[in-house]
Protein backbone atom coordinates (compact mmCIF):
# COMPACT_ATOMS: atom_id res chain seq x y z
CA UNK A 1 0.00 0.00 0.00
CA UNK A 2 1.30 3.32 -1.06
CA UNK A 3 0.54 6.46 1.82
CA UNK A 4 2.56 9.12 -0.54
CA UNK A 5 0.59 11.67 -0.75
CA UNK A 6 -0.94 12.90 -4.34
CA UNK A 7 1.18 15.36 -6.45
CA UNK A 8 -0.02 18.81 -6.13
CA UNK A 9 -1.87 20.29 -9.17
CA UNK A 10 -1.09 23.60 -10.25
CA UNK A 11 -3.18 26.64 -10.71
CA UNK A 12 -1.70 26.14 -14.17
CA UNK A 13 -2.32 22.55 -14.86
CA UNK A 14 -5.67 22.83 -13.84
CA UNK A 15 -6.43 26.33 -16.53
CA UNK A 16 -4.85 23.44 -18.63
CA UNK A 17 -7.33 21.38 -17.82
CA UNK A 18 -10.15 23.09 -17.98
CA UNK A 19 -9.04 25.10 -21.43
CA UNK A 20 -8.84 21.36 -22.82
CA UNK A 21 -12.25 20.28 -21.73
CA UNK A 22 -13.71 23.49 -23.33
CA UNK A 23 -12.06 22.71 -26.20
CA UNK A 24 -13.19 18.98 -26.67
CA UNK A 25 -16.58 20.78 -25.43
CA UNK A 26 -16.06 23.19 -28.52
CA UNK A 27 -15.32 20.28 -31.16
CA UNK A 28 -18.26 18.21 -30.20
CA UNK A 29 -20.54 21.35 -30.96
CA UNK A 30 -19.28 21.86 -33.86
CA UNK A 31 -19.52 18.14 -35.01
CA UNK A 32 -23.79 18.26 -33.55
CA UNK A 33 -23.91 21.06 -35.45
CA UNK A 34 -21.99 19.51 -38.57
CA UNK A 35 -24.15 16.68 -38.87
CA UNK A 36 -27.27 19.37 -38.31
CA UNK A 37 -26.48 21.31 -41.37
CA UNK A 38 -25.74 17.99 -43.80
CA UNK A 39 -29.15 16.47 -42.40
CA UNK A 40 -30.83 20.22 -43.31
CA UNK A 41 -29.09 19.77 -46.74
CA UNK A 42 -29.76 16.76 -47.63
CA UNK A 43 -33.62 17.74 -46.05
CA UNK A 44 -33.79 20.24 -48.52
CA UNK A 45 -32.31 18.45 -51.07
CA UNK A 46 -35.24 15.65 -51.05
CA UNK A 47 -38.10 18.61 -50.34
CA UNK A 48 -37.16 20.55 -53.61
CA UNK A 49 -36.31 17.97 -56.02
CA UNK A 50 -38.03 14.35 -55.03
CA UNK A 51 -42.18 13.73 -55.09
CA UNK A 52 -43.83 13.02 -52.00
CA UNK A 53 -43.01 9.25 -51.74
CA UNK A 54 -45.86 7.03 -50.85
CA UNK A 55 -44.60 6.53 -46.91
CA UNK A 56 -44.61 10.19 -46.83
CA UNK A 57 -48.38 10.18 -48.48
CA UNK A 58 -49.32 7.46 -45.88
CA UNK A 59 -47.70 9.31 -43.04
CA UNK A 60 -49.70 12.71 -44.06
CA UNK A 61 -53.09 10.51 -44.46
CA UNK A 62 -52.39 8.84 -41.07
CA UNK A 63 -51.87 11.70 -39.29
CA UNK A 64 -55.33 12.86 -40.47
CA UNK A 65 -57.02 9.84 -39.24
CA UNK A 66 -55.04 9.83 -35.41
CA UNK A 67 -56.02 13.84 -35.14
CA UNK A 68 -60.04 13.29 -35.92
CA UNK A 69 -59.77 10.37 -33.54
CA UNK A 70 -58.42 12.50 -30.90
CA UNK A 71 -61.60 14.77 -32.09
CA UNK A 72 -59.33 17.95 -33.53
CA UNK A 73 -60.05 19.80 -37.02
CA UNK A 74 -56.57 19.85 -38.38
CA UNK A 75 -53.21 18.24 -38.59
CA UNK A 76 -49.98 20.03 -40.03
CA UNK A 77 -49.12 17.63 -43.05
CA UNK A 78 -45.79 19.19 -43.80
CA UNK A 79 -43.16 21.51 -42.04
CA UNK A 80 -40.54 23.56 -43.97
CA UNK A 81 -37.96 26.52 -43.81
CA UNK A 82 -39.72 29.87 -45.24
CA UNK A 83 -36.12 30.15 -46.60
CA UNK A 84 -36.81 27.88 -49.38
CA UNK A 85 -39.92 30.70 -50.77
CA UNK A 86 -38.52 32.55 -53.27
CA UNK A 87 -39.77 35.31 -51.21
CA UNK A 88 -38.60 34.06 -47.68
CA UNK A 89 -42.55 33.39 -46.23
CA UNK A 90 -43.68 37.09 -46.69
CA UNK A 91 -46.50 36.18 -48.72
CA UNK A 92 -47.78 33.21 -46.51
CA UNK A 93 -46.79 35.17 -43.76
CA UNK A 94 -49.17 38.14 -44.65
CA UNK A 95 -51.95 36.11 -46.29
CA UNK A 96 -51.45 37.69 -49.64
CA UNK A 97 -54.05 36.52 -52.68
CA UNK A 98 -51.19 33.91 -54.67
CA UNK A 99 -49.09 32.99 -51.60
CA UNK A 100 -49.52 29.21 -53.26
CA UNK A 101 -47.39 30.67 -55.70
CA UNK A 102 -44.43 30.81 -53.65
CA UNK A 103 -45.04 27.38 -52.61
CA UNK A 104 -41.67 25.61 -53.23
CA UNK A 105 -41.09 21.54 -53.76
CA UNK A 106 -42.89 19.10 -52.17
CA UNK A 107 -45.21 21.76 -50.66
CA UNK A 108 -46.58 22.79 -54.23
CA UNK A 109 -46.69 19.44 -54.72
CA UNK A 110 -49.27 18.66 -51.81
CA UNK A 111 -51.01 21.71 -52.55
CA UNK A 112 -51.82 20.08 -56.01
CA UNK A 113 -52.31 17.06 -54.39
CA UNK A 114 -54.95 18.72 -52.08
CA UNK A 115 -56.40 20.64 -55.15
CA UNK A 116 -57.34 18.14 -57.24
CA UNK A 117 -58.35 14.78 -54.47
CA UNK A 118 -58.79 17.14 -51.04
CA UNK A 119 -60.66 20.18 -51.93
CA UNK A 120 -63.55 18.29 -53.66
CA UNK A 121 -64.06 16.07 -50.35
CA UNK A 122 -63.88 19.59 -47.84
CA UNK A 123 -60.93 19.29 -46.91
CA UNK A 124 -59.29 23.05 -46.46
CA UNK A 125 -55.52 23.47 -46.97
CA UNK A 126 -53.65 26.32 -45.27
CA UNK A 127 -50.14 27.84 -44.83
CA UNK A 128 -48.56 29.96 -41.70
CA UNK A 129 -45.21 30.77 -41.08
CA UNK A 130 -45.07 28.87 -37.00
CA UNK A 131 -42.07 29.92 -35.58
CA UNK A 132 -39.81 33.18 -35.93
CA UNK A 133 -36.38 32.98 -34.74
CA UNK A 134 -34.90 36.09 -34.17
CA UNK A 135 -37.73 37.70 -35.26
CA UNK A 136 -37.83 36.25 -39.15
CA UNK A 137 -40.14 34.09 -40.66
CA UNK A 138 -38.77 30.56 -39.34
CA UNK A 139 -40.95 26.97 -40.50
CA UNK A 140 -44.17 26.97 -43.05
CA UNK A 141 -46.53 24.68 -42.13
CA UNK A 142 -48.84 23.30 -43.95
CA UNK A 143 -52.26 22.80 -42.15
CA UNK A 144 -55.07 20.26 -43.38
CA UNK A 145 -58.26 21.08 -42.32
CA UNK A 146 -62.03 19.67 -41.92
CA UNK A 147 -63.50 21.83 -39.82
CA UNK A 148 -66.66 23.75 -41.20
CA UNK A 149 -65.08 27.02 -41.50
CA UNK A 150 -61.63 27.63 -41.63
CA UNK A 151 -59.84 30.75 -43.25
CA UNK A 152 -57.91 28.20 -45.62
CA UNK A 153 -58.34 27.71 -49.37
């Protein structure tokens, strides 16, 4: 059994330390935040370019069915930056006449969707900007609706 006493640790060793956990602190942000912006990329990659896939349709038309179980009027079907609107959300965010214009991707594609199998069955389809970071038009969502009146289209 060893009774030597531990070393003492300097006032400098310790700022060592401490600067060194920061810094793996630091890195480890950096790679969250990394892996954040390829998952947003590749997001918006998919949401511009691809269809809605038929998981994505099923997803959308089970989500409908669990809400009016739970006895609610609406479900938001899809969720997207406002920086992907040519005009950043402005229209949508002010409820200008032809803010489905500035519909980008997949949402223009569910809005068609919605036009031509939704609309003639009541269904309502409507867009809000629902969060604002820093102020600015964050997330569109895309709100499906079956209530009686609703301002949607």
């Amino acid at each position: 059994m060893n009774d030597t006493p531990p070393k003492p640790v300097s006032a400098a060793e310790l700022r060592q330390r401490i600067a060194e956990m920061e810094a793996e602190r630091m890195a480890e942000l950096m790679r969250k935040r990394a892996r954040a912006d390829t998952a947003m990329d590749d997001f918006v990659k998919h949401f511009m370019h691809d269809e809605i896939s038929e998981d994505e349709a099923n997803e959308i038309r089970a989500s409908v069915r669990h809400a009016a179980e739970r006895g609610e009027m609406e479900v938001m079907a899809m969720r997207f930056p406002s920086r992907l609107c040519p005009d950043h959300g402005r229209a949508i965010n002010n409820a200008e006449d032809g803010w489905v214009e500035t519909l980008p991707g997949k949402a223009r594609q569910l809005y068609e969707v919605w036009k031509e199998r939704g609309q003639p069955l009541g269904y309502r389809l409507r867009a809000t900007i629902v969060n604002f970071p820093d102020d600015l038009p964050g997330d569109v969502g895309l709100f499906i609706s079956w209530a009686p009146t609703d301002r949607g289209v």
